[in-house]
Structure formats: structure tokens, C-alpha cells
PDB file of N, CA and C in Angstrom:
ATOM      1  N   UNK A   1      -5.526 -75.224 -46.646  1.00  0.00           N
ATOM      2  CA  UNK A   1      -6.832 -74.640 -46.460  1.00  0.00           C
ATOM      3  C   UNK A   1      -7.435 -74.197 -47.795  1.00  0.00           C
ATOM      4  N   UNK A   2      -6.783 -73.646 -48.160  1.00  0.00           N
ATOM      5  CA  UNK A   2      -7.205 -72.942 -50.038  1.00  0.00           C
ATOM      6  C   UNK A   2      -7.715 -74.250 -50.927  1.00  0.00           C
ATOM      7  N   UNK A   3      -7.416 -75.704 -50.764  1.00  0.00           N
ATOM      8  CA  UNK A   3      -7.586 -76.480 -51.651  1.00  0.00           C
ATOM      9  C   UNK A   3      -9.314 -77.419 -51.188  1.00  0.00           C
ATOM     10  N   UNK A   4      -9.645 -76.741 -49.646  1.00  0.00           N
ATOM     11  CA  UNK A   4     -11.254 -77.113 -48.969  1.00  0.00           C
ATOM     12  C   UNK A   4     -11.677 -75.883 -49.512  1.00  0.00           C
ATOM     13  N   UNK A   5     -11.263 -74.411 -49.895  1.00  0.00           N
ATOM     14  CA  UNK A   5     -12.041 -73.457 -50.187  1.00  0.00           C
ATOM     15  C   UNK A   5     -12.795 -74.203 -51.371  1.00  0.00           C
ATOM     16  N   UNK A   6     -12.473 -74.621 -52.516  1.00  0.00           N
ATOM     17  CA  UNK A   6     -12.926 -75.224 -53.757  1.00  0.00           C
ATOM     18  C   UNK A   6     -13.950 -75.799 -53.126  1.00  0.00           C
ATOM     19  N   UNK A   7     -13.968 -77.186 -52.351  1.00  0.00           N
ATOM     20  CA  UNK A   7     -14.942 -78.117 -51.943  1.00  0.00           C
ATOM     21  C   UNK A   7     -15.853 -77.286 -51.378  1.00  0.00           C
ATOM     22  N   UNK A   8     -15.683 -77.108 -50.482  1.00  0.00           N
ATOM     23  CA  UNK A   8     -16.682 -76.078 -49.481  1.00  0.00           C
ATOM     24  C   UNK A   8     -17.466 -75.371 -50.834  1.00  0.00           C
ATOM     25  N   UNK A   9     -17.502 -74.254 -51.884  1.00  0.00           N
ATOM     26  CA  UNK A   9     -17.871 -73.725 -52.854  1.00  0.00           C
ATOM     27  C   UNK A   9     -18.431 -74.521 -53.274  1.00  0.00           C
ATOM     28  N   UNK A  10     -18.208 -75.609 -53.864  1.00  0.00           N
ATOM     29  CA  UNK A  10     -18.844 -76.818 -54.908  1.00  0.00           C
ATOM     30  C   UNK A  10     -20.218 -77.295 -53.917  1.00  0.00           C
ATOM     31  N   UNK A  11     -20.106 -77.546 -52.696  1.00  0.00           N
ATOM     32  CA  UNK A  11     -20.824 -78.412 -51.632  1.00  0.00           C
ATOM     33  C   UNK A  11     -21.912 -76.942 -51.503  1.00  0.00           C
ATOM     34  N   UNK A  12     -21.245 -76.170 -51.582  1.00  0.00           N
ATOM     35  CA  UNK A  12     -22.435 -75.271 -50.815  1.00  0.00           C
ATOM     36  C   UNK A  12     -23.713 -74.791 -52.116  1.00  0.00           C
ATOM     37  N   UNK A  13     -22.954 -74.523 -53.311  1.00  0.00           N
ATOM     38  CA  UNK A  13     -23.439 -74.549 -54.627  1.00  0.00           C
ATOM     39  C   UNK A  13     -24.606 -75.899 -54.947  1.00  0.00           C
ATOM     40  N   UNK A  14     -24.349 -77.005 -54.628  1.00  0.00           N
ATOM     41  CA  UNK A  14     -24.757 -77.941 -54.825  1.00  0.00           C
ATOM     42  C   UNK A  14     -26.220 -78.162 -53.628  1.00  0.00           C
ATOM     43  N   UNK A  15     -26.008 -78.179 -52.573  1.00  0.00           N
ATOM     44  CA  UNK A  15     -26.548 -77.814 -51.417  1.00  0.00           C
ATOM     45  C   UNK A  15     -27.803 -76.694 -51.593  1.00  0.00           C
ATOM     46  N   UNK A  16     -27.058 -75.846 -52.439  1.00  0.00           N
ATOM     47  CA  UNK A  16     -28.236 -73.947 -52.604  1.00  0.00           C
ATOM     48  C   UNK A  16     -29.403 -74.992 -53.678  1.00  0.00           C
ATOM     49  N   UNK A  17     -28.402 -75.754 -54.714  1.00  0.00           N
ATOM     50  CA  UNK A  17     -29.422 -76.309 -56.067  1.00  0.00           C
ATOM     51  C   UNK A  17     -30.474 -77.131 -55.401  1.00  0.00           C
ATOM     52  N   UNK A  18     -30.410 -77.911 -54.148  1.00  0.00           N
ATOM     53  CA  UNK A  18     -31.370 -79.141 -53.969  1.00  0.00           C
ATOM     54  C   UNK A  18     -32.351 -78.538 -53.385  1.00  0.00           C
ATOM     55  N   UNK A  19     -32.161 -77.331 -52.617  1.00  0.00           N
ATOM     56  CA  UNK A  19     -33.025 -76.742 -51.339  1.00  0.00           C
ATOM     57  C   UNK A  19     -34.386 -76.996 -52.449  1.00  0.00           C
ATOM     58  N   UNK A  20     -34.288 -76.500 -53.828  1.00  0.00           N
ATOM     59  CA  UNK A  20     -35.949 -75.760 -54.132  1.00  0.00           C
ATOM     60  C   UNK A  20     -35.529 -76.702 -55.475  1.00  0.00           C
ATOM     61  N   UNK A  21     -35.642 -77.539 -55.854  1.00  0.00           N
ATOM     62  CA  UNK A  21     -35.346 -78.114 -57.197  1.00  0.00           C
ATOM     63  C   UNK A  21     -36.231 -77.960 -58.694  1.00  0.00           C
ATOM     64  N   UNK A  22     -37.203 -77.230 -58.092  1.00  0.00           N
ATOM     65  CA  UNK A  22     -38.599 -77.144 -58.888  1.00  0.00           C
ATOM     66  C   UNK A  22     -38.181 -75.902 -59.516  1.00  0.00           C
ATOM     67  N   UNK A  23     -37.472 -74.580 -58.466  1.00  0.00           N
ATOM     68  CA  UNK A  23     -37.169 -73.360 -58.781  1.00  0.00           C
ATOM     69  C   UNK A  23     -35.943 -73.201 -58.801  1.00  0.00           C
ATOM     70  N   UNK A  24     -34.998 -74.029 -59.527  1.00  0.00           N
ATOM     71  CA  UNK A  24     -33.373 -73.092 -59.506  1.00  0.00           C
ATOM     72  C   UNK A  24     -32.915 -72.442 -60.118  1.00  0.00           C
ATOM     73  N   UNK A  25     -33.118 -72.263 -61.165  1.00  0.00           N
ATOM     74  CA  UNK A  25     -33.000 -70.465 -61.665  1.00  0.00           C
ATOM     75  C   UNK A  25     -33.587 -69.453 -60.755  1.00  0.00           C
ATOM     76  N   UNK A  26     -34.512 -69.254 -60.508  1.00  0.00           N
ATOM     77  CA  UNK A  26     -34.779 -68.503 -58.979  1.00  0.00           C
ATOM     78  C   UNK A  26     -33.891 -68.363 -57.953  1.00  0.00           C
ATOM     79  N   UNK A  27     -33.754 -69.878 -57.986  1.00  0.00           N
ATOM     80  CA  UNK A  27     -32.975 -69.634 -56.328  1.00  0.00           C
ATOM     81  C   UNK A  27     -31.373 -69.877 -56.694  1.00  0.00           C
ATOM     82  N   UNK A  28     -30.609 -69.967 -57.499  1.00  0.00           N
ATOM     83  CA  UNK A  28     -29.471 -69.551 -57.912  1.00  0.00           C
ATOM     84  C   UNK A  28     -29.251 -68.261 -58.193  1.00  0.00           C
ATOM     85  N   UNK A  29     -30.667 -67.781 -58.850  1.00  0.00           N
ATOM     86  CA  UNK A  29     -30.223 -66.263 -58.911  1.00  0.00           C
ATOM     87  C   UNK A  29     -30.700 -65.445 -57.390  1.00  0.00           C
ATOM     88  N   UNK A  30     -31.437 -65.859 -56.423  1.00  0.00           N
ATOM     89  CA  UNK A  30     -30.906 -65.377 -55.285  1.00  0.00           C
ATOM     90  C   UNK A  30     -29.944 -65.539 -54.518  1.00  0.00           C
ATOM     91  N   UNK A  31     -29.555 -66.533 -54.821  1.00  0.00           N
ATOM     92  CA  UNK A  31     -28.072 -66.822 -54.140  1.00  0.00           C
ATOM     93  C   UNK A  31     -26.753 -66.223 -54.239  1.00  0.00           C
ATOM     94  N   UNK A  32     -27.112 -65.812 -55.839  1.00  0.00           N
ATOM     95  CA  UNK A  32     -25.729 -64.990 -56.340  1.00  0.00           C
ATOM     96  C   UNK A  32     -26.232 -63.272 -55.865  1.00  0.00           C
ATOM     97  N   UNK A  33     -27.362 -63.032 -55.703  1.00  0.00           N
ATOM     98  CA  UNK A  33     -27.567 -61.572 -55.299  1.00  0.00           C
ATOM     99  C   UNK A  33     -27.231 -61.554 -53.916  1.00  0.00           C
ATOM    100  N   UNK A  34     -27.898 -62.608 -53.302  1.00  0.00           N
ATOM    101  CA  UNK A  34     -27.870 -62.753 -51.864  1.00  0.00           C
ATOM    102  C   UNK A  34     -25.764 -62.773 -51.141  1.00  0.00           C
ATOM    103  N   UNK A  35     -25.204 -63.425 -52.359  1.00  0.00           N
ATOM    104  CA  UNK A  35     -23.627 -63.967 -51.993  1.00  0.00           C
ATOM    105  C   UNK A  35     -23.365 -62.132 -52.095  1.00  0.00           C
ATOM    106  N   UNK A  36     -23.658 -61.329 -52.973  1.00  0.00           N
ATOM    107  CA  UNK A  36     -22.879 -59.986 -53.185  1.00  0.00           C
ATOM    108  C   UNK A  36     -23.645 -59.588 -52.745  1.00  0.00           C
ATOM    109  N   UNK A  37     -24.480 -59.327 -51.794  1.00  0.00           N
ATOM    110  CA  UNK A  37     -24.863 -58.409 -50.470  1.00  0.00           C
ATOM    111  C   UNK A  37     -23.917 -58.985 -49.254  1.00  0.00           C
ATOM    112  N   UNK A  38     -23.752 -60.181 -49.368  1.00  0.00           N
ATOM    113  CA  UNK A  38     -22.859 -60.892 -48.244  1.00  0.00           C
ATOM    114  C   UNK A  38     -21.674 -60.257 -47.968  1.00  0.00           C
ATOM    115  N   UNK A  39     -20.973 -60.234 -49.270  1.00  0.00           N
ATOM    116  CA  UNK A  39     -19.801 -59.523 -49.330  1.00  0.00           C
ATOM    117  C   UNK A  39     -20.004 -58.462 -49.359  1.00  0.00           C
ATOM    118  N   UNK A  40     -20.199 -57.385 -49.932  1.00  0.00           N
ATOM    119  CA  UNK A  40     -20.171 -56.002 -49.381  1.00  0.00           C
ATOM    120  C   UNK A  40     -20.396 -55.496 -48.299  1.00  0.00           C
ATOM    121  N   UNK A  41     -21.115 -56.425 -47.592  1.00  0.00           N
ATOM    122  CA  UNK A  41     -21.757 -56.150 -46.058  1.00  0.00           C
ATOM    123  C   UNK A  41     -20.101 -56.585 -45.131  1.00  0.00           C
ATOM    124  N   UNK A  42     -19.745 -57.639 -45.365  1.00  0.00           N
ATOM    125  CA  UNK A  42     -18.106 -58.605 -45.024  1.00  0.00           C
ATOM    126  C   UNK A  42     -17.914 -56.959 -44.963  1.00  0.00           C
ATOM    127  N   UNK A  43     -17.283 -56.661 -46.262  1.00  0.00           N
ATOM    128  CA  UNK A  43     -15.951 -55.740 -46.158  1.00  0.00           C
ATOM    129  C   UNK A  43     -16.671 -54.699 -45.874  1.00  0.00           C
ATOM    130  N   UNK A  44     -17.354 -53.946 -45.231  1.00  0.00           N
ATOM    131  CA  UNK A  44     -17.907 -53.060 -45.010  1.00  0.00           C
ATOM    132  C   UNK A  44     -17.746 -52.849 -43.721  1.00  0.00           C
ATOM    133  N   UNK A  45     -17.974 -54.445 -42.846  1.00  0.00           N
ATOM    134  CA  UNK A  45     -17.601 -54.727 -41.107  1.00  0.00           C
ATOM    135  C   UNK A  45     -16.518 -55.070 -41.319  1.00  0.00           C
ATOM    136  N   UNK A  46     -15.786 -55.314 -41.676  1.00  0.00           N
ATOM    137  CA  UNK A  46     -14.237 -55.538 -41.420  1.00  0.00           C
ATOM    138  C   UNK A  46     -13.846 -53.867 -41.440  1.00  0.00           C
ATOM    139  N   UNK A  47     -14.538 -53.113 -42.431  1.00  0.00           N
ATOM    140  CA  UNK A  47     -13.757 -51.948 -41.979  1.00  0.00           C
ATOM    141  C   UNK A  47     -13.924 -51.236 -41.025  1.00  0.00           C
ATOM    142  N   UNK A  48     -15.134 -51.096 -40.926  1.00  0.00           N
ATOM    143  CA  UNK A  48     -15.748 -50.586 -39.368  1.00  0.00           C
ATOM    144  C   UNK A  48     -14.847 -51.347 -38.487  1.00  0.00           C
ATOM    145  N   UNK A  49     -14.579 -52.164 -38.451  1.00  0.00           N
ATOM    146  CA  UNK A  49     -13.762 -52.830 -37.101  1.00  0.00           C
ATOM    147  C   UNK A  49     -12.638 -52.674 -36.949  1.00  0.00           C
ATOM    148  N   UNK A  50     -12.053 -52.237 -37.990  1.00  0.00           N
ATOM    149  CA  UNK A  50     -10.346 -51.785 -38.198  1.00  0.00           C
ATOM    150  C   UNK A  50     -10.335 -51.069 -38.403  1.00  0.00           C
ATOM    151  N   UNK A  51     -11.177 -49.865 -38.464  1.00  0.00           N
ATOM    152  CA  UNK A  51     -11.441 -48.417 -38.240  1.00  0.00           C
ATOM    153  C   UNK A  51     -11.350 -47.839 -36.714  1.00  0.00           C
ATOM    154  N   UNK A  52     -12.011 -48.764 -35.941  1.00  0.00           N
ATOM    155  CA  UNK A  52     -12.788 -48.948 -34.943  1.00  0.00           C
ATOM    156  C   UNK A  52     -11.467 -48.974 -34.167  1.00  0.00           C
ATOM    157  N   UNK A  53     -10.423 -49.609 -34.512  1.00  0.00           N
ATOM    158  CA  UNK A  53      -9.444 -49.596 -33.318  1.00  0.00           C
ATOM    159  C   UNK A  53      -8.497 -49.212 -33.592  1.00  0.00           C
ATOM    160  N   UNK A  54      -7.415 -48.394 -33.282  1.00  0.00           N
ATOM    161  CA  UNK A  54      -6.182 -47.475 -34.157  1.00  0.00           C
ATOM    162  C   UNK A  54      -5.146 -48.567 -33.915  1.00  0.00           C
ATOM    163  N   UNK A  55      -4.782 -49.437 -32.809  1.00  0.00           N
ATOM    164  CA  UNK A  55      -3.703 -50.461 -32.821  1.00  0.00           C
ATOM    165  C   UNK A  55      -3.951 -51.537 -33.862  1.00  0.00           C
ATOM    166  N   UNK A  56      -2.769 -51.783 -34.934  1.00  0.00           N
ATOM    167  CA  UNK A  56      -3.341 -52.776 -35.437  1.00  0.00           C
ATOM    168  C   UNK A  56      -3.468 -53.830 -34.775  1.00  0.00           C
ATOM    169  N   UNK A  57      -2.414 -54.456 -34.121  1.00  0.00           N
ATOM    170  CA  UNK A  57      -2.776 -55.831 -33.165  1.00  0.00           C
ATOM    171  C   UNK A  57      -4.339 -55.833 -32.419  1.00  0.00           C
ATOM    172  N   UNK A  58      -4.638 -54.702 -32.286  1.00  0.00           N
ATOM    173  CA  UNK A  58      -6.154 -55.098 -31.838  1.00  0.00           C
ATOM    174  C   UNK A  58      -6.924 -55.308 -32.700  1.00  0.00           C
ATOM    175  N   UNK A  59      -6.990 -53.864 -33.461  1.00  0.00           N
ATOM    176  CA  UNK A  59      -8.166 -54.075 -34.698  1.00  0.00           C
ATOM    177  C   UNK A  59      -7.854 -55.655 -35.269  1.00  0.00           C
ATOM    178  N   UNK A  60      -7.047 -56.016 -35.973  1.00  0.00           N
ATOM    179  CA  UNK A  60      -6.708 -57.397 -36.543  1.00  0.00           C
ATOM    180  C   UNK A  60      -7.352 -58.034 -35.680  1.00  0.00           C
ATOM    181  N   UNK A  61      -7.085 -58.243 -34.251  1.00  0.00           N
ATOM    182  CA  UNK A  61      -7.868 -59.059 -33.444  1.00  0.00           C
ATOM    183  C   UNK A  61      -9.287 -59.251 -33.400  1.00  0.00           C
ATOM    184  N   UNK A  62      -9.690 -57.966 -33.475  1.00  0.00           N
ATOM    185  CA  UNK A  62     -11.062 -57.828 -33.085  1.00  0.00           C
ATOM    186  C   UNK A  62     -11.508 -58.037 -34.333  1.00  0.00           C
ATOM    187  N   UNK A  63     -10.760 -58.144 -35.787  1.00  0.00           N
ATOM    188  CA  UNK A  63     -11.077 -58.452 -37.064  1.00  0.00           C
ATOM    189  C   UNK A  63     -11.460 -59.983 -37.039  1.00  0.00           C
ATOM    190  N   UNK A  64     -10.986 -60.711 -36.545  1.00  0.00           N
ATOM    191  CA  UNK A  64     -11.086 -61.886 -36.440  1.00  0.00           C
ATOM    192  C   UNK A  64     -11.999 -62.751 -35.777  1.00  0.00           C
ATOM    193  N   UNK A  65     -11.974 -62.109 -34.348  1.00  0.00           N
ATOM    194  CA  UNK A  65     -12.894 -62.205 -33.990  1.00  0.00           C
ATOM    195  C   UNK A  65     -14.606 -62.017 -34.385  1.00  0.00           C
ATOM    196  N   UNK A  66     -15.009 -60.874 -34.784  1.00  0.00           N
ATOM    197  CA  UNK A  66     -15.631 -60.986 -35.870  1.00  0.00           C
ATOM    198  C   UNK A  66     -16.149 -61.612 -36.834  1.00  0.00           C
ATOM    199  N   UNK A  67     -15.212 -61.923 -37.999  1.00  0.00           N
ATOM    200  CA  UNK A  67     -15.206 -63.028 -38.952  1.00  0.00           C
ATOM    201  C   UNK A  67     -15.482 -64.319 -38.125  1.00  0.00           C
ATOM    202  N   UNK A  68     -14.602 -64.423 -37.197  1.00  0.00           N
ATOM    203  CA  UNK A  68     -15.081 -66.076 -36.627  1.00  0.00           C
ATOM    204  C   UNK A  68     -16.477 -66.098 -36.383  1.00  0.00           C
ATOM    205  N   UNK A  69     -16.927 -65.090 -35.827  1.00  0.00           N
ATOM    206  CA  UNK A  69     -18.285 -65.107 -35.221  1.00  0.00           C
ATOM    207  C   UNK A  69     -19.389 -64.848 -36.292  1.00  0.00           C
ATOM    208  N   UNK A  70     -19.045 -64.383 -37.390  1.00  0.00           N
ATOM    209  CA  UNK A  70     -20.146 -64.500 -38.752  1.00  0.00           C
ATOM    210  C   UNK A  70     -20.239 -65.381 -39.112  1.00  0.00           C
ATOM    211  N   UNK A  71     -18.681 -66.566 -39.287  1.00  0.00           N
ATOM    212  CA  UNK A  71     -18.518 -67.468 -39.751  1.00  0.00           C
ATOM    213  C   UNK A  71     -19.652 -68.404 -39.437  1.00  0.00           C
ATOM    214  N   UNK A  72     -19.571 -68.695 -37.724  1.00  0.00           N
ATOM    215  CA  UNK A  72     -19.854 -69.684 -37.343  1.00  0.00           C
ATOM    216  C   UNK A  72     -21.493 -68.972 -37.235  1.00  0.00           C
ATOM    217  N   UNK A  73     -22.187 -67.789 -37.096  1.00  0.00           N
ATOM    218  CA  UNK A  73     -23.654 -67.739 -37.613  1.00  0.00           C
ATOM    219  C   UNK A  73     -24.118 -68.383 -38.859  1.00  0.00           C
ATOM    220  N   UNK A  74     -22.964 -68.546 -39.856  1.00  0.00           N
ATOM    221  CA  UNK A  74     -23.725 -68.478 -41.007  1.00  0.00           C
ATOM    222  C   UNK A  74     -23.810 -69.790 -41.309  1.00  0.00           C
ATOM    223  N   UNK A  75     -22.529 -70.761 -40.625  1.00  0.00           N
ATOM    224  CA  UNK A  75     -22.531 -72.271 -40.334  1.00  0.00           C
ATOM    225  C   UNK A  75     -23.658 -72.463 -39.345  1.00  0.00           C
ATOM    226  N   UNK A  76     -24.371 -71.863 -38.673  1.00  0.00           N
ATOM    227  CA  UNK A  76     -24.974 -72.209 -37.653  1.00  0.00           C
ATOM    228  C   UNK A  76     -26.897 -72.160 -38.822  1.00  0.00           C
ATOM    229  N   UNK A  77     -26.792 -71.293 -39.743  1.00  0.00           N
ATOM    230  CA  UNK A  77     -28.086 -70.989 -40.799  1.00  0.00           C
ATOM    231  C   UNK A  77     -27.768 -72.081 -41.581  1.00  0.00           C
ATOM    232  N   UNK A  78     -26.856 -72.705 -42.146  1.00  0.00           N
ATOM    233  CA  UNK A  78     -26.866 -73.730 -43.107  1.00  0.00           C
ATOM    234  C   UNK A  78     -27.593 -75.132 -42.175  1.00  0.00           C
ATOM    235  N   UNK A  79     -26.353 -75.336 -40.913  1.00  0.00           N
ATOM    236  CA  UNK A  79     -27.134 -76.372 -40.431  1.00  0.00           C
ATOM    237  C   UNK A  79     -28.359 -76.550 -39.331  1.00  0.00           C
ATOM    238  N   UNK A  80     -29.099 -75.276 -39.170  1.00  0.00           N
ATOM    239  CA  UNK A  80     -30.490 -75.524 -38.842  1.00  0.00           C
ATOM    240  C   UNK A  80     -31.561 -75.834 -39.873  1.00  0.00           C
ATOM    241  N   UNK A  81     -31.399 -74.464 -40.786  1.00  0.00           N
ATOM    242  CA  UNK A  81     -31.877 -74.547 -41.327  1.00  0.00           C
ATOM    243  C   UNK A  81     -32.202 -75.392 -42.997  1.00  0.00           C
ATOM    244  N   UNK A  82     -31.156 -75.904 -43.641  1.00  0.00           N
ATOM    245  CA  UNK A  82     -30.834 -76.187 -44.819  1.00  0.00           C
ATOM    246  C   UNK A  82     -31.604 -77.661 -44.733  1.00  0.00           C
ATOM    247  N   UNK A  83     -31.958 -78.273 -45.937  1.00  0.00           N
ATOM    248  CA  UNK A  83     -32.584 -79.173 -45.915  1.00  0.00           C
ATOM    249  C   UNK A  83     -31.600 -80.374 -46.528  1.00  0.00           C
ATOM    250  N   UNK A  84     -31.905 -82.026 -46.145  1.00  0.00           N
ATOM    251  CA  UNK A  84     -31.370 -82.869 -46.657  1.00  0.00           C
ATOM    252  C   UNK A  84     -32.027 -83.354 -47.817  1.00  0.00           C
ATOM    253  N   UNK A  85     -31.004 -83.067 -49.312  1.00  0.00           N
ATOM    254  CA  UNK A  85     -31.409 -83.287 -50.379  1.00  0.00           C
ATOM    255  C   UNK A  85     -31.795 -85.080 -50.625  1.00  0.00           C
ATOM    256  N   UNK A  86     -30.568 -86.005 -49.676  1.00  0.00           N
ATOM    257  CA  UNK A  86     -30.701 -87.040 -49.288  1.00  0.00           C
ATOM    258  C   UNK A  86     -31.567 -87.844 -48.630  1.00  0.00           C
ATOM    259  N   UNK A  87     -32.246 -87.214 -47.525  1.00  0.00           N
ATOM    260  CA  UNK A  87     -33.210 -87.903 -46.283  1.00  0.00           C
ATOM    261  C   UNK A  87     -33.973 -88.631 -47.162  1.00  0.00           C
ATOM    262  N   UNK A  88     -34.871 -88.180 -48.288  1.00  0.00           N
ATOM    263  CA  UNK A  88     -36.113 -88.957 -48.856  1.00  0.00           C
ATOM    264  C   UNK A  88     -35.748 -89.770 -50.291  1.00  0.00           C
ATOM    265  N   UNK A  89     -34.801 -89.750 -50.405  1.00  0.00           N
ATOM    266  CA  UNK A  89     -34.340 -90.409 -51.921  1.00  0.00           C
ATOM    267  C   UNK A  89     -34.411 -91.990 -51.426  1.00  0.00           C
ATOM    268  N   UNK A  90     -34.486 -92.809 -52.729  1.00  0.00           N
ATOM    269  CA  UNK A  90     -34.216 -93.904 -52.395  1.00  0.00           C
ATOM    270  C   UNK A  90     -33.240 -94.956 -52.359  1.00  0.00           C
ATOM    271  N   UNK A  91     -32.885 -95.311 -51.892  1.00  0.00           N
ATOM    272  CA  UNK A  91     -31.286 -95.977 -51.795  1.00  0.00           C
ATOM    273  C   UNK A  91     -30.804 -96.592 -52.933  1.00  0.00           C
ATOM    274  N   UNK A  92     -29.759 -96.477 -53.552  1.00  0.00           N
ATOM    275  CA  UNK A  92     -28.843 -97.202 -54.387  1.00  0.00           C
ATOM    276  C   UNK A  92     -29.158 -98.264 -54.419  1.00  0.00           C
ATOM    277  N   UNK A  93     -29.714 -99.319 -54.821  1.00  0.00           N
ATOM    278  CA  UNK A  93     -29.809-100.898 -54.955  1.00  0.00           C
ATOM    279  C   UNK A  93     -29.365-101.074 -56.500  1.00  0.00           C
ATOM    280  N   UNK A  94     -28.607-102.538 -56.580  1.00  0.00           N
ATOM    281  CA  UNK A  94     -28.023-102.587 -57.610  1.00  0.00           C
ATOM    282  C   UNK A  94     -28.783-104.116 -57.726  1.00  0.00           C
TER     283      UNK A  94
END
């Protein structure tokens, strides 16, 4: 799993650059403000949630649960919303 964390990073990096190509210094530098609100907000609900329950087997649970369910919002914002840098380019001909 640790060796898709890299890809996933590279793809999503790459992905943030095409959205606005006119503005990426802009929008790289919201991305990196936007990534460390992400995270502080992460560990902020993870603690609330393992605060939240005194058993660890639950809290952990309900930790997870959680995370799965941000996860898959935030997979769910990339692919509604994100644009194909691809759709309008023109094909490779050699």
C-alpha cells in the first residue's frame, strides 16, 4: 500500500496542475494551504472520535469508520468534480 501512496501523491499533484493551467502558482499555492487545513482538520476528528469513545476497540472503530467515510467524500469531490486534462487534447499521431 505505501508504494500507491507515492503514485496517488504524484497523480493527484499532477491532476491539481492541469485543473487551471493559466494559474498554477495560484492554484498550487491553494492546494498546499488548502492540503494543511485538510490535515489539521483529519487529526483534529480523529481525536474527537477517540475521545468520543473510552473503549479502544470502539473508538479505533469508529476511527475508521470515519476516515473511510472522508476518504471516500473526498474521492467522491475529485471525481465529480475535477476536470479531464485529457478530454480536449489532441491525439498522439506519429
Amino acid at each position: 500500500m505505501k508504494p500507491l501512496i507515492g503514485v496517488i501523491a504524484a497523480a493527484v499533484t499532477n491532476l491539481t496542475l492541469e485543473q487551471f493551467p493559466h494559474f498554477r502558482g495560484t492554484t498550487m499555492s491553494l492546494s498546499s494551504a488548502f492540503s494543511g487545513v485538510g490535515t489539521a482538520t483529519g487529526i483534529k476528528v480523529a481525536g474527537i472520535v477517540l475521545n468520543s469513545f473510552v473503549n479502544p476497540e470502539v473508538g479505533f472503530q469508529a476511527l475508521g469508520l470515519t476516515v473511510g467515510a472522508l476518504a471516500f467524500a473526498g474521492g467522491s469531490v475529485i471525481l465529480f468534480f475535477a476536470k479531464d486534462p485529457l478530454k480536449n487534447s489532441r491525439p498522439n499521431t506519429l
